[in-house]
C-alpha atoms as a PDB file:
ATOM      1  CA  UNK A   1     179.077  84.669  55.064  1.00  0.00           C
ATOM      2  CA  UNK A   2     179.283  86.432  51.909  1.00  0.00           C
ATOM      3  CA  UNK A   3     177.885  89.807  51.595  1.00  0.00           C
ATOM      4  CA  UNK A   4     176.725  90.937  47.884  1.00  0.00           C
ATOM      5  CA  UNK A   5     177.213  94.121  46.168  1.00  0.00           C
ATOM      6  CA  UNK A   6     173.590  94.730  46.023  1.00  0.00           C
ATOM      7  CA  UNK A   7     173.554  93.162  50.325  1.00  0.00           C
ATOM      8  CA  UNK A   8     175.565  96.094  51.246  1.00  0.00           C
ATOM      9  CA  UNK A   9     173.729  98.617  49.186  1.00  0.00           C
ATOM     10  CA  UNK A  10     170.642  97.288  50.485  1.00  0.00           C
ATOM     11  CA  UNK A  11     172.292  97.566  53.810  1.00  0.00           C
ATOM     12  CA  UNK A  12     173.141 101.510  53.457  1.00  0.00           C
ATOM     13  CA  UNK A  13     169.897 102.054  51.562  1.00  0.00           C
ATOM     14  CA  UNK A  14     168.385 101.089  54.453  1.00  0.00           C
ATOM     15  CA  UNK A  15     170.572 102.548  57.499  1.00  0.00           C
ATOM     16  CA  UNK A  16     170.140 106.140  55.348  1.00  0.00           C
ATOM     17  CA  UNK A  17     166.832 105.224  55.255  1.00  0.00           C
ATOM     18  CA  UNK A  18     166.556 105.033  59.154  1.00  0.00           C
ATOM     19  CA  UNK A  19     168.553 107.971  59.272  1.00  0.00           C
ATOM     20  CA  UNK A  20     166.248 110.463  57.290  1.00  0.00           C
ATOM     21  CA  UNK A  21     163.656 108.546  59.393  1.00  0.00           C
ATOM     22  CA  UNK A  22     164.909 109.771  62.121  1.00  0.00           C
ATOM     23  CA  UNK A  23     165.836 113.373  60.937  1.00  0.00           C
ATOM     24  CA  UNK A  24     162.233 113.797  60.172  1.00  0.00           C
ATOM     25  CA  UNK A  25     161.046 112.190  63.118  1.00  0.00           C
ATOM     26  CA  UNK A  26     161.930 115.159  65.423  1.00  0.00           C
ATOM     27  CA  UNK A  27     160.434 118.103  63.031  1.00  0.00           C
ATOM     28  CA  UNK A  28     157.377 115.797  62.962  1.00  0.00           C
ATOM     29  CA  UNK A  29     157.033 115.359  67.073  1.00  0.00           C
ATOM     30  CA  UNK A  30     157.340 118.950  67.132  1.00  0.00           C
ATOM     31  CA  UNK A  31     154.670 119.772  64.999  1.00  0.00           C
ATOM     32  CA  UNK A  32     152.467 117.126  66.748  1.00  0.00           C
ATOM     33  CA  UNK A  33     153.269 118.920  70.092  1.00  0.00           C
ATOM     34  CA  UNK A  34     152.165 122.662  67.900  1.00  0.00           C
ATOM     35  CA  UNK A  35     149.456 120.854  66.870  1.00  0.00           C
ATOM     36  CA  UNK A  36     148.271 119.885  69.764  1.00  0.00           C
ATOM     37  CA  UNK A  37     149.068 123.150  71.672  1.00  0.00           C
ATOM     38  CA  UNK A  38     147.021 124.543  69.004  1.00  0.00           C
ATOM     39  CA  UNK A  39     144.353 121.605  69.191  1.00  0.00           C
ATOM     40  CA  UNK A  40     143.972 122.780  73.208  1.00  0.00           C
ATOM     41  CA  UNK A  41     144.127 126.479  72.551  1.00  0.00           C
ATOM     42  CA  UNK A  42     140.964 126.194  69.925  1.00  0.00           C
ATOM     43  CA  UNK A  43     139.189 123.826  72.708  1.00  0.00           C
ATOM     44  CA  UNK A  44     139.768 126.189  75.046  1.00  0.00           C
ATOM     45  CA  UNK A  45     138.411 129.339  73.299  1.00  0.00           C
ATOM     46  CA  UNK A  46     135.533 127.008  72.265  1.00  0.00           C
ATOM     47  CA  UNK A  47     134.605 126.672  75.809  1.00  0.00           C
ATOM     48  CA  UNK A  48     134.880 129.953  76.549  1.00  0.00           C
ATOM     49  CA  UNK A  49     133.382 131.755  73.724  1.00  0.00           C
ATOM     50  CA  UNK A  50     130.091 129.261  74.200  1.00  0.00           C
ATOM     51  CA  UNK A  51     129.532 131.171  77.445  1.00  0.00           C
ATOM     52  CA  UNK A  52     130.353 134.090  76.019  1.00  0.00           C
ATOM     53  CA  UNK A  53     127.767 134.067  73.459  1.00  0.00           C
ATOM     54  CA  UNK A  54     125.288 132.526  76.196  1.00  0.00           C
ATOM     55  CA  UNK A  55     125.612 135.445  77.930  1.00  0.00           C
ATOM     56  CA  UNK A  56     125.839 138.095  74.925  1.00  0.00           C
ATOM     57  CA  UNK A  57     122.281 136.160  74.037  1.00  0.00           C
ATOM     58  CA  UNK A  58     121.094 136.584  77.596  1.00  0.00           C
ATOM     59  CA  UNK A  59     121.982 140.490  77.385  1.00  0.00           C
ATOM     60  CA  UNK A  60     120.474 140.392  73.738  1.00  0.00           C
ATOM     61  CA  UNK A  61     117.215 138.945  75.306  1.00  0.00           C
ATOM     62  CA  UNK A  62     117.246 141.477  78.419  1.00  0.00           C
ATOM     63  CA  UNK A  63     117.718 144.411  76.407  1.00  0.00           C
ATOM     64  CA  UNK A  64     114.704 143.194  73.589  1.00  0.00           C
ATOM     65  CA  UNK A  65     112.701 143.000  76.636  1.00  0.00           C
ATOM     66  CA  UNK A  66     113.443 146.213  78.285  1.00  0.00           C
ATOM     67  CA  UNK A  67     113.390 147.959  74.624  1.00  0.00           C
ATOM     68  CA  UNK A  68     109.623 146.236  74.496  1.00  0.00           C
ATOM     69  CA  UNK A  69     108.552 147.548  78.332  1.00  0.00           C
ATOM     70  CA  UNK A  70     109.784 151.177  76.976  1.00  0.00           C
ATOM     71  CA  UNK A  71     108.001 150.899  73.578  1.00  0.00           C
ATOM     72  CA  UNK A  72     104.840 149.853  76.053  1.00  0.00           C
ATOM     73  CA  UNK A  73     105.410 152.872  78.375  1.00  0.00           C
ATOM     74  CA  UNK A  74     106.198 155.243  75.353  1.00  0.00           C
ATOM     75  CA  UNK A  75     102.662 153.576  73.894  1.00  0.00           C
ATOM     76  CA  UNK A  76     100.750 154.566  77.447  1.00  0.00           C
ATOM     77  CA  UNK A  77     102.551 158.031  77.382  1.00  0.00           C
ATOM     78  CA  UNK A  78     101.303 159.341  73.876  1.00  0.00           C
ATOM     79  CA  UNK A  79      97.832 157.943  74.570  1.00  0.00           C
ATOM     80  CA  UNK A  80      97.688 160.234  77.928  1.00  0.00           C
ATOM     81  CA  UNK A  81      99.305 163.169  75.343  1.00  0.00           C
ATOM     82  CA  UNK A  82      96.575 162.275  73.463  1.00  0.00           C
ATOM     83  CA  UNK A  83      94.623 163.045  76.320  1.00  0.00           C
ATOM     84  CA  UNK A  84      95.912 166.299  77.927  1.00  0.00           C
ATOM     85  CA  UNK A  85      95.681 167.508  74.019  1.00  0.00           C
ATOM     86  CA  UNK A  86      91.669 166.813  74.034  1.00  0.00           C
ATOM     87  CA  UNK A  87      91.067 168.616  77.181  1.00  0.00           C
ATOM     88  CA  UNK A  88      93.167 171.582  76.244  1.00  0.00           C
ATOM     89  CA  UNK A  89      90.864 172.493  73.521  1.00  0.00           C
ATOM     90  CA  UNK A  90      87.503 171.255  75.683  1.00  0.00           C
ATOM     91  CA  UNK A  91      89.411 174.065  78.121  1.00  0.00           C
ATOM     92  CA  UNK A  92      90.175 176.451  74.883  1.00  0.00           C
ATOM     93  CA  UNK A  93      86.930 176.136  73.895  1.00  0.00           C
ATOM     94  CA  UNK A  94      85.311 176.737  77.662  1.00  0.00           C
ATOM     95  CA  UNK A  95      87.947 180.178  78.080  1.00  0.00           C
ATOM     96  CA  UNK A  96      86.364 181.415  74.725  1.00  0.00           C
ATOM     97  CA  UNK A  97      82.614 180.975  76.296  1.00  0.00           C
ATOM     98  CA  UNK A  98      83.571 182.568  79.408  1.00  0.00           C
ATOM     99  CA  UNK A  99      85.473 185.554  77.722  1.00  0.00           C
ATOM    100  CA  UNK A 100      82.090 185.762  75.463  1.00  0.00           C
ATOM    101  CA  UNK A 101      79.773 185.322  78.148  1.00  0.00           C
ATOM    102  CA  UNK A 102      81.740 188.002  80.309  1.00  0.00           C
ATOM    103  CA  UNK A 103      81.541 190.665  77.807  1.00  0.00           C
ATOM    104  CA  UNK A 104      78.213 190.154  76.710  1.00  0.00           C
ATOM    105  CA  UNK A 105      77.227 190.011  81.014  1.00  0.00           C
ATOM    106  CA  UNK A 106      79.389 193.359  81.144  1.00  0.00           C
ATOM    107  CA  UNK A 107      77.914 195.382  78.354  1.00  0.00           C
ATOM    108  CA  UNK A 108      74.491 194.203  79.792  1.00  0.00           C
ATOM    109  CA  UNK A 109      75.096 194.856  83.193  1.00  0.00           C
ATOM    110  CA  UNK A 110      77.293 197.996  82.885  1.00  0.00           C
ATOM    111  CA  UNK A 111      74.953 200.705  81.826  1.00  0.00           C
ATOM    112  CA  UNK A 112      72.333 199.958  84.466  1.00  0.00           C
ATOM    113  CA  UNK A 113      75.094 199.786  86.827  1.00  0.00           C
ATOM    114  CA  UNK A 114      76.294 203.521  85.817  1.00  0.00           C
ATOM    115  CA  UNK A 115      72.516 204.581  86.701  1.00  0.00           C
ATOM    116  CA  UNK A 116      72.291 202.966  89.864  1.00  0.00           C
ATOM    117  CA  UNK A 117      75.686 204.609  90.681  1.00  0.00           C
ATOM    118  CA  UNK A 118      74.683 207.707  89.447  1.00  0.00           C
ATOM    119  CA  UNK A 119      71.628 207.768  91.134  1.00  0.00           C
ATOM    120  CA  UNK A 120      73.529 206.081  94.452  1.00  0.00           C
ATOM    121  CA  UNK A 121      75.958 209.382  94.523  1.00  0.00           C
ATOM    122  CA  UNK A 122      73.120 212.136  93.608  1.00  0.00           C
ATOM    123  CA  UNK A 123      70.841 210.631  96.802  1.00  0.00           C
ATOM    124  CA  UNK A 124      73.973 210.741  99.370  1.00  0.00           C
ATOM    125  CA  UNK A 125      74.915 214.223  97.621  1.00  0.00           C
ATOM    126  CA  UNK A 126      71.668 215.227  98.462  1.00  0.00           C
ATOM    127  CA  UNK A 127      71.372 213.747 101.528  1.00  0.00           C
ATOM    128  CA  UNK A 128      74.787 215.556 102.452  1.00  0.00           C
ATOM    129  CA  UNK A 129      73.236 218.662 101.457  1.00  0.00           C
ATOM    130  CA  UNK A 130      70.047 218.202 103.324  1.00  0.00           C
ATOM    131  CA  UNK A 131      71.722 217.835 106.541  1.00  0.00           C
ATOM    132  CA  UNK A 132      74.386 221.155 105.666  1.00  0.00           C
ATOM    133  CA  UNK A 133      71.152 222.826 105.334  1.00  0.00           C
ATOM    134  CA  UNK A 134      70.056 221.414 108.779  1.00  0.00           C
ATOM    135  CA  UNK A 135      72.804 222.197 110.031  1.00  0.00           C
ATOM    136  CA  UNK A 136      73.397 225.827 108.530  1.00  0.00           C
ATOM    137  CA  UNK A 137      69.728 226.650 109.907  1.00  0.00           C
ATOM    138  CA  UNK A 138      70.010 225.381 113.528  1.00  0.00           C
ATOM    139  CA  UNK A 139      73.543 227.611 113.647  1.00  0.00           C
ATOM    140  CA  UNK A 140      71.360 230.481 112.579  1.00  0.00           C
ATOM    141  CA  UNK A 141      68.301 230.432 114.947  1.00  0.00           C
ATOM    142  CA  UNK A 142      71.321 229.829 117.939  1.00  0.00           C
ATOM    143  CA  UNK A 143      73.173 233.078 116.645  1.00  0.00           C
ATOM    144  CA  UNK A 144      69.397 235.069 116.377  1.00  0.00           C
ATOM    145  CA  UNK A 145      68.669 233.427 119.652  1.00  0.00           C
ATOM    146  CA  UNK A 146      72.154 234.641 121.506  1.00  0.00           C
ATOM    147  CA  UNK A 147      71.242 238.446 119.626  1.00  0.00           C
ATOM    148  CA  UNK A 148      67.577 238.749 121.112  1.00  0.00           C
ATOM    149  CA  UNK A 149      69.478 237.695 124.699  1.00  0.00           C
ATOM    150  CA  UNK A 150      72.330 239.760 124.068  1.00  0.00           C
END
């Protein structure tokens, strides 16, 4: 068997070939192995996040809702404001009559009611009187009677 020149270069061309093969072969399975820790890790934090934003939606959704019930209630609550402010001037506007209609019944009723006080205080005055006088004169005819006795 007679080996060439160009046999035994092929023949280290290709064992340094096999060698750099496998030089690069471990560097490569270790990436692969990254890769795929990394391929796992995204997977996994694409599971999780989809629940994640199901439930950040859900919370979305609840709080929309309650944030429309308090928009409803805040709608109800200004309407009754509404309200309260209409019969506050109906009640403005009845306290003006009635402080109106109580002067104008006091001035009316006032001077007549001086008169009839007047007049009320002058009959028990003399009344009063009438009955001192009674009184005074009975004392006297006792005190002549007890003299013409005595």
């Amino acid at each position: 068997m007679t080996v060439s020149l160009g046999g035994i270069a092929a023949l280290v061309a290709s064992g340094g070939f096999f060698v750099l093969v496998l030089v690069l072969a471990v560097p490569i399975l270790r990436a692969r192995h990254t890769i795929d820790a990394a391929t796992d890790a995204l997977r996994d934090a694409a599971n999780q996040t989809t629940p994640m934003l199901e439930r950040v939606n859900t919370t979305i959704d609840n709080v929309n809702t309650a944030l429309t019930q308090v928009h409803t209630t805040l709608d109800g609550v200004n309407m009754q404001l509404a309200r309260i402010d209409t019969i506050t001037e109906n009640v403005s506007h009845v306290s003006a009559n009635v402080a109106n209609l109580s002067t104008v019944v006091s001035a009316a009723a006032a001077n007549p009611l001086v008169k009839v006080a007047a007049f009320g205080y002058g009959v028990r005055k003399a009344a009063a009187n009438r009955r001192r006088e009674a009184d005074e004169a009975e004392v006297r005819e006792q005190i002549k009677q007890r003299r013409r006795r005595g």
